[in-house]
N, C-alpha and C. Protein backbone atom coordinates (compact mmCIF):
# COMPACT_ATOMS: atom_id res chain seq x y z
N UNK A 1 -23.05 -53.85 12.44
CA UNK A 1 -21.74 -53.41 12.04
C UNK A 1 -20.87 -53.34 13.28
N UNK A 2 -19.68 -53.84 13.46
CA UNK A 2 -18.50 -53.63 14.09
C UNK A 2 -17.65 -52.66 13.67
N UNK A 3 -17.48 -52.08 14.80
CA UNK A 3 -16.33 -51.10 14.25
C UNK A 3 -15.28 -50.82 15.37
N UNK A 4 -13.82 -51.03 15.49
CA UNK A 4 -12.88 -50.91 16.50
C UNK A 4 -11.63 -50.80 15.88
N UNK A 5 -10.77 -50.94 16.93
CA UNK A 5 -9.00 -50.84 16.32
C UNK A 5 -8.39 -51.88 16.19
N UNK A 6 -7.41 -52.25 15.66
CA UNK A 6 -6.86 -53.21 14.64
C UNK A 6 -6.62 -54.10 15.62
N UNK A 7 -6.33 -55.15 15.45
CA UNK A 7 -6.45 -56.42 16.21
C UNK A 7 -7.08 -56.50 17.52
N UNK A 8 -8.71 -55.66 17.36
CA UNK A 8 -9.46 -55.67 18.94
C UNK A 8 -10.06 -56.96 18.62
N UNK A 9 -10.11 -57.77 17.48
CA UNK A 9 -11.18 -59.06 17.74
C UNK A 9 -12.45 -58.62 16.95
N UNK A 10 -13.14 -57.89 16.03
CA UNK A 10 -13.83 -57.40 15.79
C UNK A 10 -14.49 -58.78 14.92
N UNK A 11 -13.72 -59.80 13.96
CA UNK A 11 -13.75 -60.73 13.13
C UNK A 11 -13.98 -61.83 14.17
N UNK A 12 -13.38 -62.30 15.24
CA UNK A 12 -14.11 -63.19 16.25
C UNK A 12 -15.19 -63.29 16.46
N UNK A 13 -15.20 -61.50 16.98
CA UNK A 13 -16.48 -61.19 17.64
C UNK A 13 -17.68 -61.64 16.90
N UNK A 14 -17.76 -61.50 15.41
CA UNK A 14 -18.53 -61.41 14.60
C UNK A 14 -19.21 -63.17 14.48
N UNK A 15 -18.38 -63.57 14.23
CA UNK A 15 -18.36 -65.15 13.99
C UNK A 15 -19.15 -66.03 15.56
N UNK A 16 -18.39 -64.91 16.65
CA UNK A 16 -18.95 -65.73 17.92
C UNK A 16 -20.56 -65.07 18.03
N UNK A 17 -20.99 -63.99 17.74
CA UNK A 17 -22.10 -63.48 17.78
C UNK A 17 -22.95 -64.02 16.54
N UNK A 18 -22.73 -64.12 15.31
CA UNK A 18 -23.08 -64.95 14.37
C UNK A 18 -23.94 -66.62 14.93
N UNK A 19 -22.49 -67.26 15.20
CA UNK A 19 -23.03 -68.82 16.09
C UNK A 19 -24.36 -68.48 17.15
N UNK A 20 -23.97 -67.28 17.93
CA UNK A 20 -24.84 -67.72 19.07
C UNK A 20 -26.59 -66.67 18.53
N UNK A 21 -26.56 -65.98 17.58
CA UNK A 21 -27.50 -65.44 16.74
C UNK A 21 -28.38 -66.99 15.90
N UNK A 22 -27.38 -67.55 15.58
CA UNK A 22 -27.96 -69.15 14.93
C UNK A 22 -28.40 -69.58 15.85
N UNK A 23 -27.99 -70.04 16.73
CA UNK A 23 -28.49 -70.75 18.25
C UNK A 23 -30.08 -70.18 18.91
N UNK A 24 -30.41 -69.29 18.17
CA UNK A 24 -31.38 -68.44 18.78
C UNK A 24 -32.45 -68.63 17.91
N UNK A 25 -32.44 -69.00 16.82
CA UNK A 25 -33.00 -69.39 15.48
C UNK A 25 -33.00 -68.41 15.21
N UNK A 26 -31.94 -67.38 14.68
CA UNK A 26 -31.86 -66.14 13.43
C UNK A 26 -31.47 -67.14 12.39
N UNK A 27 -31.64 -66.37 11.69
CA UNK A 27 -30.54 -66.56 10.10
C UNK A 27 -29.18 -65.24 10.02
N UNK A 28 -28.30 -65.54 10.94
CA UNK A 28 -27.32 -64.05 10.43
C UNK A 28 -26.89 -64.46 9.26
N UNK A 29 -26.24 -62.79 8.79
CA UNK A 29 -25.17 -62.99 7.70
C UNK A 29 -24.07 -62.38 7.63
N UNK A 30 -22.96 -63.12 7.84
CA UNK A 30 -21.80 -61.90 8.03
C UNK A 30 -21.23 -61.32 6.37
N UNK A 31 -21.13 -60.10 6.49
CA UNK A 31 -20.69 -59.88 5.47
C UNK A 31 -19.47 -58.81 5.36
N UNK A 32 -18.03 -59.02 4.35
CA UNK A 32 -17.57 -58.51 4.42
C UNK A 32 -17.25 -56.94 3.77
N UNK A 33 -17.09 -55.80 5.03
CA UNK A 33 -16.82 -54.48 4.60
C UNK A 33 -15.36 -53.60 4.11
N UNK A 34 -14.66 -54.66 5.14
CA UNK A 34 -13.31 -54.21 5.25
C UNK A 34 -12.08 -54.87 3.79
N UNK A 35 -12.21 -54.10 2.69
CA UNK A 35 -12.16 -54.26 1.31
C UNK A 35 -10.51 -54.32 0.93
N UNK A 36 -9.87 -53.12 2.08
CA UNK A 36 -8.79 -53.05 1.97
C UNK A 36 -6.93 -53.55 2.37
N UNK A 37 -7.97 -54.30 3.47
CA UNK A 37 -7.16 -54.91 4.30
C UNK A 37 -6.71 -56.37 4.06
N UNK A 38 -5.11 -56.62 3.41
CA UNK A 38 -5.22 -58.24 2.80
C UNK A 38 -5.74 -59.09 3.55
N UNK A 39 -6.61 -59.86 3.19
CA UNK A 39 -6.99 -61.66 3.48
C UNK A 39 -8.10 -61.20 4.32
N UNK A 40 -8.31 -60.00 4.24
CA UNK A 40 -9.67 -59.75 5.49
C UNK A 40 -11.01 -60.48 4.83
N UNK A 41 -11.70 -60.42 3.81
CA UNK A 41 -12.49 -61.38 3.24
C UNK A 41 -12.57 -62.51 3.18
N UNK A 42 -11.22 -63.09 2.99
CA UNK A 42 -10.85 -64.58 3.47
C UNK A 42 -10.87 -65.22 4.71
N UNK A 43 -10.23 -64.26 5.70
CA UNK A 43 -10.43 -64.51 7.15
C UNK A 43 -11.70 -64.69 7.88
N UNK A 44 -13.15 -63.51 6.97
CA UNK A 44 -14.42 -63.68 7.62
C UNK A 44 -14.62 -64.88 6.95
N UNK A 45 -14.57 -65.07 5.94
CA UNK A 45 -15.48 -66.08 5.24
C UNK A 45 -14.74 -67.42 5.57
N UNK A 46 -13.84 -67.72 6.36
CA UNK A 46 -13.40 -68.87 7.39
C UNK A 46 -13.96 -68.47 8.77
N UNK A 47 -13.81 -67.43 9.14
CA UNK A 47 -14.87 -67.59 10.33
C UNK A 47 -16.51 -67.88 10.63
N UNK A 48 -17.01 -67.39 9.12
CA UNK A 48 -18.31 -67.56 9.11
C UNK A 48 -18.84 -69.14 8.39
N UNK A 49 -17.38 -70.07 8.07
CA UNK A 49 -17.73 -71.40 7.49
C UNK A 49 -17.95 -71.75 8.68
N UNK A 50 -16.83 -71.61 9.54
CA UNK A 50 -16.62 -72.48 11.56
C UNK A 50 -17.68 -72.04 11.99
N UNK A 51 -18.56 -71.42 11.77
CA UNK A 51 -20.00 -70.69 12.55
C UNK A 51 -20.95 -71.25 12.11
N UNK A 52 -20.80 -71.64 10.76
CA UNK A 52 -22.43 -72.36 10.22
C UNK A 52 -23.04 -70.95 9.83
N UNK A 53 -22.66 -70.28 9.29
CA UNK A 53 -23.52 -68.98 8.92
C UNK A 53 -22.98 -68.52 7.64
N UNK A 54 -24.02 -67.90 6.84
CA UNK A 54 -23.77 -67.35 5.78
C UNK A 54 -23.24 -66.14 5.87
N UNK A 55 -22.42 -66.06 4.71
CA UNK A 55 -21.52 -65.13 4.56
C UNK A 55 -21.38 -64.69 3.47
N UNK A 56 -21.51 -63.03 2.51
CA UNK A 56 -21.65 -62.30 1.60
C UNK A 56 -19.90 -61.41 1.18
N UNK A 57 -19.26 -61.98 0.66
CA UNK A 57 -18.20 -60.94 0.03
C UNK A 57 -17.79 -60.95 -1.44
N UNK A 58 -16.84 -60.29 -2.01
CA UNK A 58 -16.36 -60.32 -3.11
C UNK A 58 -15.86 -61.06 -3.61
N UNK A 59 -15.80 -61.33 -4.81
CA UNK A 59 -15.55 -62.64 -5.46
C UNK A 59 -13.96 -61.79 -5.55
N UNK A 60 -13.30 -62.95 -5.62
CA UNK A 60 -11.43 -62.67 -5.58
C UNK A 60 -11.30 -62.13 -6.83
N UNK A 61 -10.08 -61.59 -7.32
CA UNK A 61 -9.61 -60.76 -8.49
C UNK A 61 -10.89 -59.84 -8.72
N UNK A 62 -11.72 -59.36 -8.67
CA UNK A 62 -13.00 -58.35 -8.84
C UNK A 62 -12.32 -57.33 -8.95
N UNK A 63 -11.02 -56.56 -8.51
CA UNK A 63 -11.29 -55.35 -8.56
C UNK A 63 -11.33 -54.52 -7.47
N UNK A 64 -12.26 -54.98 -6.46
CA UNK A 64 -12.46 -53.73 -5.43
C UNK A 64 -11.66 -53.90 -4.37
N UNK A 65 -11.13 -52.75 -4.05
CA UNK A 65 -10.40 -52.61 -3.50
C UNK A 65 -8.21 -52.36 -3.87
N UNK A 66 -8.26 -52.85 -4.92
CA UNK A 66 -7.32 -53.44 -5.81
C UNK A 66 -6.65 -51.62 -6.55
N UNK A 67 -5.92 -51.08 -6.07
CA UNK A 67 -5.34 -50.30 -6.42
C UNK A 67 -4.77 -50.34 -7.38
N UNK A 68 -3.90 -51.65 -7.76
CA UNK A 68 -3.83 -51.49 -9.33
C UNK A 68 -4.33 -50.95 -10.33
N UNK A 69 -5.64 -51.19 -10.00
CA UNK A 69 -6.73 -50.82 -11.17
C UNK A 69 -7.33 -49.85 -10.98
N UNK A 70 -6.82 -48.72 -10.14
CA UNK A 70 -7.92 -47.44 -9.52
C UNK A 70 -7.13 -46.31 -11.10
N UNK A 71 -8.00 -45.19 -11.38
CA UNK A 71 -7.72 -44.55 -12.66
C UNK A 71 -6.28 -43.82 -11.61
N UNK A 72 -5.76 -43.32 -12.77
CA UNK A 72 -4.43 -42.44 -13.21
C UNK A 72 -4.72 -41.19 -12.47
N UNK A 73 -4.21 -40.68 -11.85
CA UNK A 73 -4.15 -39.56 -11.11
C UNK A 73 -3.48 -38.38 -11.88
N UNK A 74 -4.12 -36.96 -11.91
CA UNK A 74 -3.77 -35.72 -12.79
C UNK A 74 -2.44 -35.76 -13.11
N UNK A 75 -1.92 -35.92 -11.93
CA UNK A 75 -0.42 -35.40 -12.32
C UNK A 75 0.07 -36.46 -13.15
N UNK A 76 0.22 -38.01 -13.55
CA UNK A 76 0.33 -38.42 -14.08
C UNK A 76 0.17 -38.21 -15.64
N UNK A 77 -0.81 -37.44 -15.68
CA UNK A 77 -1.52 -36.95 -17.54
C UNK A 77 -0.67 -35.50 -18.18
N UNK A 78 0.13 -35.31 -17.26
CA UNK A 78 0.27 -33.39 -17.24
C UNK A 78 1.34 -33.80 -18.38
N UNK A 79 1.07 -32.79 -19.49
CA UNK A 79 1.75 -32.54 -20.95
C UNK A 79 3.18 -32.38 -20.21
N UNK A 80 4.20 -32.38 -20.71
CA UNK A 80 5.45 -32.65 -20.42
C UNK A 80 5.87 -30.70 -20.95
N UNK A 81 7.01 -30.27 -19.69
CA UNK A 81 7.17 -28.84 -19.85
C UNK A 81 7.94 -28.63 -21.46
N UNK A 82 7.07 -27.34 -21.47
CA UNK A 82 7.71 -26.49 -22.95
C UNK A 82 9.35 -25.96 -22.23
N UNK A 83 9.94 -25.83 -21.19
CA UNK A 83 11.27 -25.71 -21.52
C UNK A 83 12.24 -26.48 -21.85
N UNK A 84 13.00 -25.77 -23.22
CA UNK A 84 13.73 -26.68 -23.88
C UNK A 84 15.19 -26.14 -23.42
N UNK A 85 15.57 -25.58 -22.91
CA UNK A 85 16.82 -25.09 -22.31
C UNK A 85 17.70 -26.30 -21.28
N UNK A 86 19.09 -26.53 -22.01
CA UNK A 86 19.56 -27.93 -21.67
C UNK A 86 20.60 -26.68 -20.12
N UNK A 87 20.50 -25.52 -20.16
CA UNK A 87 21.32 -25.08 -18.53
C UNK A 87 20.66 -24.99 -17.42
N UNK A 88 21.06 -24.97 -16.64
CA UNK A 88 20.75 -25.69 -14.80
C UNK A 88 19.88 -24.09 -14.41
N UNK A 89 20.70 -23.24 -15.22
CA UNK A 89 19.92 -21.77 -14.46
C UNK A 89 19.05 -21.58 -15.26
N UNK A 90 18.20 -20.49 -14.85
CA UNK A 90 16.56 -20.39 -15.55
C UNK A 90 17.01 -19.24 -16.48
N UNK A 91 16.46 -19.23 -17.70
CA UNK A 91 16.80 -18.19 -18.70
C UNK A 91 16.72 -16.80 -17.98
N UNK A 92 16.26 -16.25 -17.53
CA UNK A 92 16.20 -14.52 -17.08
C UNK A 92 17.75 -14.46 -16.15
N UNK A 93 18.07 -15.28 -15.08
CA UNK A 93 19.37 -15.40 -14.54
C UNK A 93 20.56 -15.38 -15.75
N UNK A 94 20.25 -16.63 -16.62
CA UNK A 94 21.25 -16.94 -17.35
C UNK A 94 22.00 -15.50 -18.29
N UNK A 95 20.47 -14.81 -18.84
CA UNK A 95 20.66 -13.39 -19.35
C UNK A 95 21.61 -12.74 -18.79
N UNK A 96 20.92 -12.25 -17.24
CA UNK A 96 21.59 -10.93 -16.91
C UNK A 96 22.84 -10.88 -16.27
N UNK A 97 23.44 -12.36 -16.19
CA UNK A 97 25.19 -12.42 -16.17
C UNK A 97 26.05 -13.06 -17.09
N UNK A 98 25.49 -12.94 -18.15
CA UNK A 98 26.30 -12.59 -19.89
C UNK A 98 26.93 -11.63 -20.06
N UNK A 99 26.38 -10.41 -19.47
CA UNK A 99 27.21 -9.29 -19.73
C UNK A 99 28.23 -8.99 -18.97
């Protein structure tokens, strides 16, 4: 696993350590973790074609990662308020300067 800050090379790195892991007679496999980040799956799995190494990610439209499709959040569901009062001030105010 790689892990660093955003454009340290971490996806190079992977691909150049990958090649020279082949070169050694491994079998690597790069696989992608980083779910959230656009084209990041796409980007390994072009680095790991240029490497000659296999490579494990999500099949496109799947879902993961895809916020569209994450459930409805509470506040979204909340019953709509019982006040039916069409004035700007809150009924107990509105009361006690009537008189």
């Amino acid at each position: 696993m790689l892990a660093g800050l955003q454009g340290a090379g971490k996806t190079t790195l992977a691909g150049k350590l990958g090649l020279w892991l082949k070169g050694q007679g491994h079998s690597p496999l790069l696989v992608a973790c980083d779910l959230q980040r656009p084209n990041a799956v796409n980007q390994l799995s072009v680095v790991a074609d240029r490497a000659g190494v296999a490579f494990y990610g999500p099949q496109p439209g799947n879902g993961v990662g895809d916020r569209s499709r994450s459930p409805r959040t509470r506040s979204s569901t909340r019953a709509p308020s019982s006040t039916t009062s069409s004035s700007s001030t809150p009924p107990a105010a509105s009361a006690s300067t009537r008189s």
